[in-house]
Protein backbone atom coordinates (compact mmCIF):
# COMPACT_ATOMS: atom_id res chain seq x y z
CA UNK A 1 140.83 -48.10 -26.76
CA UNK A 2 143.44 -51.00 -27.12
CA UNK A 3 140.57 -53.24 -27.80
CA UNK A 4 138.75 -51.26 -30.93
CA UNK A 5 142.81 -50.80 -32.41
CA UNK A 6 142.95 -54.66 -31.77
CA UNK A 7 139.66 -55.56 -33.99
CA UNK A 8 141.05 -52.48 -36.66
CA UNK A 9 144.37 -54.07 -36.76
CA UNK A 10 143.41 -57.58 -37.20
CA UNK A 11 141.37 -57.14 -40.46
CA UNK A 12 143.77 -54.95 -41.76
CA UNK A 13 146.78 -57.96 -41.11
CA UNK A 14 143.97 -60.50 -42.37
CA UNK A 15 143.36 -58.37 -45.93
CA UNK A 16 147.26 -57.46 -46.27
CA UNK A 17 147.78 -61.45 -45.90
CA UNK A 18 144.96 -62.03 -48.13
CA UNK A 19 146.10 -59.80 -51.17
CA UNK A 20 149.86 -61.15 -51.12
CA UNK A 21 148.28 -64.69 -51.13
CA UNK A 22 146.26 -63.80 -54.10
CA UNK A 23 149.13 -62.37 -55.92
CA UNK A 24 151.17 -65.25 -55.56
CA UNK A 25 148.25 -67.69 -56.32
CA UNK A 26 147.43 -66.11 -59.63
CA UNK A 27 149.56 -65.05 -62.43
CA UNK A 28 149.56 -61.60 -63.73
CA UNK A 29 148.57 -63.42 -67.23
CA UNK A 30 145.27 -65.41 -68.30
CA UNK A 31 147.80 -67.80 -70.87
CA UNK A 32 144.30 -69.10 -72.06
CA UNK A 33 144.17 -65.74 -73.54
CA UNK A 34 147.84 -65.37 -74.67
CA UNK A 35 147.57 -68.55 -76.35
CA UNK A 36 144.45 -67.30 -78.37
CA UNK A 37 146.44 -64.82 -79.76
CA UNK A 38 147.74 -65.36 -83.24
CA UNK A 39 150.66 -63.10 -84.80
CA UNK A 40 150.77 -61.52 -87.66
CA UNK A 41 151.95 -62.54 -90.84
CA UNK A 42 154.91 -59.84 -90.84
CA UNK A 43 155.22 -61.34 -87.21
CA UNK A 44 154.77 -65.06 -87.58
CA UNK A 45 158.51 -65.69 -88.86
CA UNK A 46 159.77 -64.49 -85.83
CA UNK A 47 157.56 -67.14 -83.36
CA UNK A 48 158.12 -69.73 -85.52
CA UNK A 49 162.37 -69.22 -85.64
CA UNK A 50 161.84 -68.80 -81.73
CA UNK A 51 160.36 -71.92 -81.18
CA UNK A 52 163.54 -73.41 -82.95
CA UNK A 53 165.92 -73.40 -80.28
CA UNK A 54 164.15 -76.15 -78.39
CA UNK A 55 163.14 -73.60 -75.44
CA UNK A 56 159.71 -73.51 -73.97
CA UNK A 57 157.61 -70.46 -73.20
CA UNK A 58 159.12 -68.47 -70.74
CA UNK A 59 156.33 -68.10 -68.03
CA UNK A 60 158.33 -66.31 -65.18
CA UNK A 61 161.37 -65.87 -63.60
CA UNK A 62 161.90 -69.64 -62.41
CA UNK A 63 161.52 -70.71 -65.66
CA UNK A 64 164.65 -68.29 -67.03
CA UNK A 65 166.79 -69.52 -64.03
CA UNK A 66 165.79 -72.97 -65.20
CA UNK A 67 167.84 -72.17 -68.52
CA UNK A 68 170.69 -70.11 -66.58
CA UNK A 69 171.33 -73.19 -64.14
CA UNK A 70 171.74 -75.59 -67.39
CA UNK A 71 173.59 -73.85 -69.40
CA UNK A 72 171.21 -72.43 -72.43
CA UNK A 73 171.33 -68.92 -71.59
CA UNK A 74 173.83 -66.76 -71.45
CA UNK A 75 174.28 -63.66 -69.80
CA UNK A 76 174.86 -60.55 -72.44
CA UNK A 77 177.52 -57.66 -70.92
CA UNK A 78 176.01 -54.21 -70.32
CA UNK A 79 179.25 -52.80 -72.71
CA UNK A 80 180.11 -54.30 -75.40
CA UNK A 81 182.13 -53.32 -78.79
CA UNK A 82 179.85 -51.13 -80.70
CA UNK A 83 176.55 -51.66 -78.40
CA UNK A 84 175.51 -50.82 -75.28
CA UNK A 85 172.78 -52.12 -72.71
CA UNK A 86 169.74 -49.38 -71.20
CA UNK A 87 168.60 -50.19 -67.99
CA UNK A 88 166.16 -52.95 -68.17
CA UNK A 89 162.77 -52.90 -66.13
CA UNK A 90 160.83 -55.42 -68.39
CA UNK A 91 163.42 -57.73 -69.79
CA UNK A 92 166.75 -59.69 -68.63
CA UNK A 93 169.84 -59.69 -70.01
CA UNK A 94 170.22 -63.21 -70.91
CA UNK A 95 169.67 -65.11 -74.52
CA UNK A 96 170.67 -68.43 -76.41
CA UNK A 97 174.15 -68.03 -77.51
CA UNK A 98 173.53 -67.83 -81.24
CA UNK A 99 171.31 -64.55 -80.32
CA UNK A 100 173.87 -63.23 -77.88
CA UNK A 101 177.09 -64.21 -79.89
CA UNK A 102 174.79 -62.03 -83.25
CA UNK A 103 174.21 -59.27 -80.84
CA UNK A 104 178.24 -58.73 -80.42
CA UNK A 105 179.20 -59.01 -84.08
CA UNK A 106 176.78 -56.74 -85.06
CA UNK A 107 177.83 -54.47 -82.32
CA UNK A 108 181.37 -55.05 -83.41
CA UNK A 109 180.14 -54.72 -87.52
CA UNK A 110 178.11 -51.21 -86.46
CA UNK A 111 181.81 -50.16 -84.52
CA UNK A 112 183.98 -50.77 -87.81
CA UNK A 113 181.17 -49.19 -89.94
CA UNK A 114 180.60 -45.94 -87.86
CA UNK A 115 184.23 -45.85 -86.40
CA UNK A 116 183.38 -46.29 -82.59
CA UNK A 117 180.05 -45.38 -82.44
CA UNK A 118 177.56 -47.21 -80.36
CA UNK A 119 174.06 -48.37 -80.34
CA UNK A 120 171.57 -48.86 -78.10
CA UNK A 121 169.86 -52.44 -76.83
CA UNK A 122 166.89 -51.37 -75.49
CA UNK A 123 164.66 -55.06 -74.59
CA UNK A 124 166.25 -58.21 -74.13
CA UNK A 125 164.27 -61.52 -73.40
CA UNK A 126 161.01 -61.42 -71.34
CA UNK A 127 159.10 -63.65 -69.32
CA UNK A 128 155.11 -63.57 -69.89
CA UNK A 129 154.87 -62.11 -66.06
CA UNK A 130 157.53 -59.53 -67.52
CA UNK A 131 155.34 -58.67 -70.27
CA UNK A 132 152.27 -58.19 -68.60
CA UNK A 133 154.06 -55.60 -65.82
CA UNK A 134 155.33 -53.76 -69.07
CA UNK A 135 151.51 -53.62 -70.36
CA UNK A 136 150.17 -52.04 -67.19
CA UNK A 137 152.57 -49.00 -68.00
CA UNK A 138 152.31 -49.43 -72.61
CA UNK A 139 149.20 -50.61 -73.88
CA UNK A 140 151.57 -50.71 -77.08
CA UNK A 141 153.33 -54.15 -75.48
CA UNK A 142 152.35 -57.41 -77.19
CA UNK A 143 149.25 -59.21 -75.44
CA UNK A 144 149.69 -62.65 -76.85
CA UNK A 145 153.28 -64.47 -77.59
CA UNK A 146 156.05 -62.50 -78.21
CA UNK A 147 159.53 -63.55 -79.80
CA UNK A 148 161.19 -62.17 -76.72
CA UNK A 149 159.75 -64.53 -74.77
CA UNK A 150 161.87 -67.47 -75.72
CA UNK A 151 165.46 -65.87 -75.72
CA UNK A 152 166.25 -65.00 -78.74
CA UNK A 153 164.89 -61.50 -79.65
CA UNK A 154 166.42 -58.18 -78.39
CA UNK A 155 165.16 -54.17 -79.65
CA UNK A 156 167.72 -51.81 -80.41
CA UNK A 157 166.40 -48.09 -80.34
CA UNK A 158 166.82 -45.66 -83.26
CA UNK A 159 166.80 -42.54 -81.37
CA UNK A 160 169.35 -43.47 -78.94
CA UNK A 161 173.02 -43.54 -80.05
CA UNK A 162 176.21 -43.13 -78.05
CA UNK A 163 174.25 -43.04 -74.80
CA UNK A 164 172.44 -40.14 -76.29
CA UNK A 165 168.75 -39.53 -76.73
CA UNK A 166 168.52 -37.79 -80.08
CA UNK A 167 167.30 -38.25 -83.52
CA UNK A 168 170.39 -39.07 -85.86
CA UNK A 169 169.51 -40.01 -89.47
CA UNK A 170 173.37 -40.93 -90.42
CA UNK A 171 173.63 -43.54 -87.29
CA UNK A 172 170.08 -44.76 -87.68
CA UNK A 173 171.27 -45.51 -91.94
CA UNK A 174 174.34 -46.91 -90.47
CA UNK A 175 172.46 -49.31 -88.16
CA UNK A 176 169.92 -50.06 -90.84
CA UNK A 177 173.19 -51.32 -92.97
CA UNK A 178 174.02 -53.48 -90.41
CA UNK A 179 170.71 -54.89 -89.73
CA UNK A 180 170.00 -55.69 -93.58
CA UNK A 181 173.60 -57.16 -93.63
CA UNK A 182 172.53 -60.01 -91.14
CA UNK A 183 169.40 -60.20 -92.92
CA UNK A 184 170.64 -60.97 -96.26
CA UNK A 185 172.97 -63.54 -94.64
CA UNK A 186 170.02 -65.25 -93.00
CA UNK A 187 170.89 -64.90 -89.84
CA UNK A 188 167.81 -61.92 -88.42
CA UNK A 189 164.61 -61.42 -89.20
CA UNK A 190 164.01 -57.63 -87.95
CA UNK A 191 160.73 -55.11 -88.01
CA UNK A 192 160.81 -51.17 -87.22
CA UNK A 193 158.40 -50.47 -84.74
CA UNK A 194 157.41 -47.06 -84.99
CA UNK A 195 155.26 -46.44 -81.51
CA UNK A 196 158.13 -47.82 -79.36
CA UNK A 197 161.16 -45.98 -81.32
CA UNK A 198 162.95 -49.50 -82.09
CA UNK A 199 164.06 -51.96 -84.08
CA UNK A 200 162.76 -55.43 -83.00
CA UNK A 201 165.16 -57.94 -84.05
CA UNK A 202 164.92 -62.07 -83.85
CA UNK A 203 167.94 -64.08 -84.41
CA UNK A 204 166.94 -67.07 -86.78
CA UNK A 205 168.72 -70.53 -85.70
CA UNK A 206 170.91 -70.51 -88.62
């Protein structure tokens, strides 16, 4: 009896071993194929003012720390004036500092203009790996490059205000102010996505 558990056990260690080994040999990604993906023209603007803060394609999580450890990112506070942060499965909470210092003045801008109200940062930046977990679980998620994955894009949600899940018309006007403010002033380039309930929004290295 010990001996047949012996020769069950073994192959089971062997293809336990074997499937950890292949998932750290290969990444969840084919980047041949992300590369071979080309954005849209409404989408284009925000690659190209990505690629303008001199930070390279963020592949996984060594390559964030990479940016942590010398100083490029920054990490964004889960409460801020006029914003807060959901949980975050599929992103970090870290960005260049232009993109995090725009994030707090136009959670401070949407405070003045609503008097205390908050908003809601749903995404923040994303690795490729990060991106392909979130695709598993939403086909809707972007299968070539996406702005977030250089640090300087974040989504703030449209149906979530004050920590509350609800439609609001006179928050979502009030945030759409805000957003066309920083837009006018050249300093976002934003798109409302309808499927994920958002606004995507990519600070422009102004």
């Amino acid at each position: 009896m010990r001996k047949f558990l012996c020769w069950v056990f073994v192959p089971f260690l062997y293809n336990f071993h074997y499937s950890q080994a292949s998932k750290k040999a290969f990444p969840c990604y084919d980047f041949t194929q992300v590369l071979k993906v080309e954005p849209s023209a409404l989408y284009k603007p925000h690659i190209d003012a990505s690629k303008s803060f001199g930070v390279t394609l963020l592949k996984d999580a060594k390559t964030v720390q990479k940016y942590i450890n010398n100083g490029k990112f920054h990490k964004v506070k889960k409460n801020g004036k006029g914003y807060r942060i959901q949980k975050l499965d599929y992103s970090r909470p870290y960005m260049v500092s232009k993109a995090k210092a725009t994030l707090e003045k136009m959670g401070s801008r949407f405070s003045k203009e609503t008097k205390g109200h908050t908003f809601t940062v749903s995404s923040i930046t994303r690795t490729l790996e990060d991106q392909c977990r979130l695709r598993r679980v939403n086909s809707n998620a972007s299968l070539g490059i996406s702005s977030h994955n250089y640090g300087n894009s974040f989504d703030i949600s449209y149906i979530r205000f004050n920590d509350v899940l609800k439609y609001n018309p006179k928050m979502e006007a009030a945030l759409e102010k805000v957003l066309n403010y920083y837009v006018n002033t050249g300093r976002i380039y934003y798109i409302k996505e309808r499927q994920q309930s958002c606004y995507h929004v990519t600070v422009r290295n102004y």
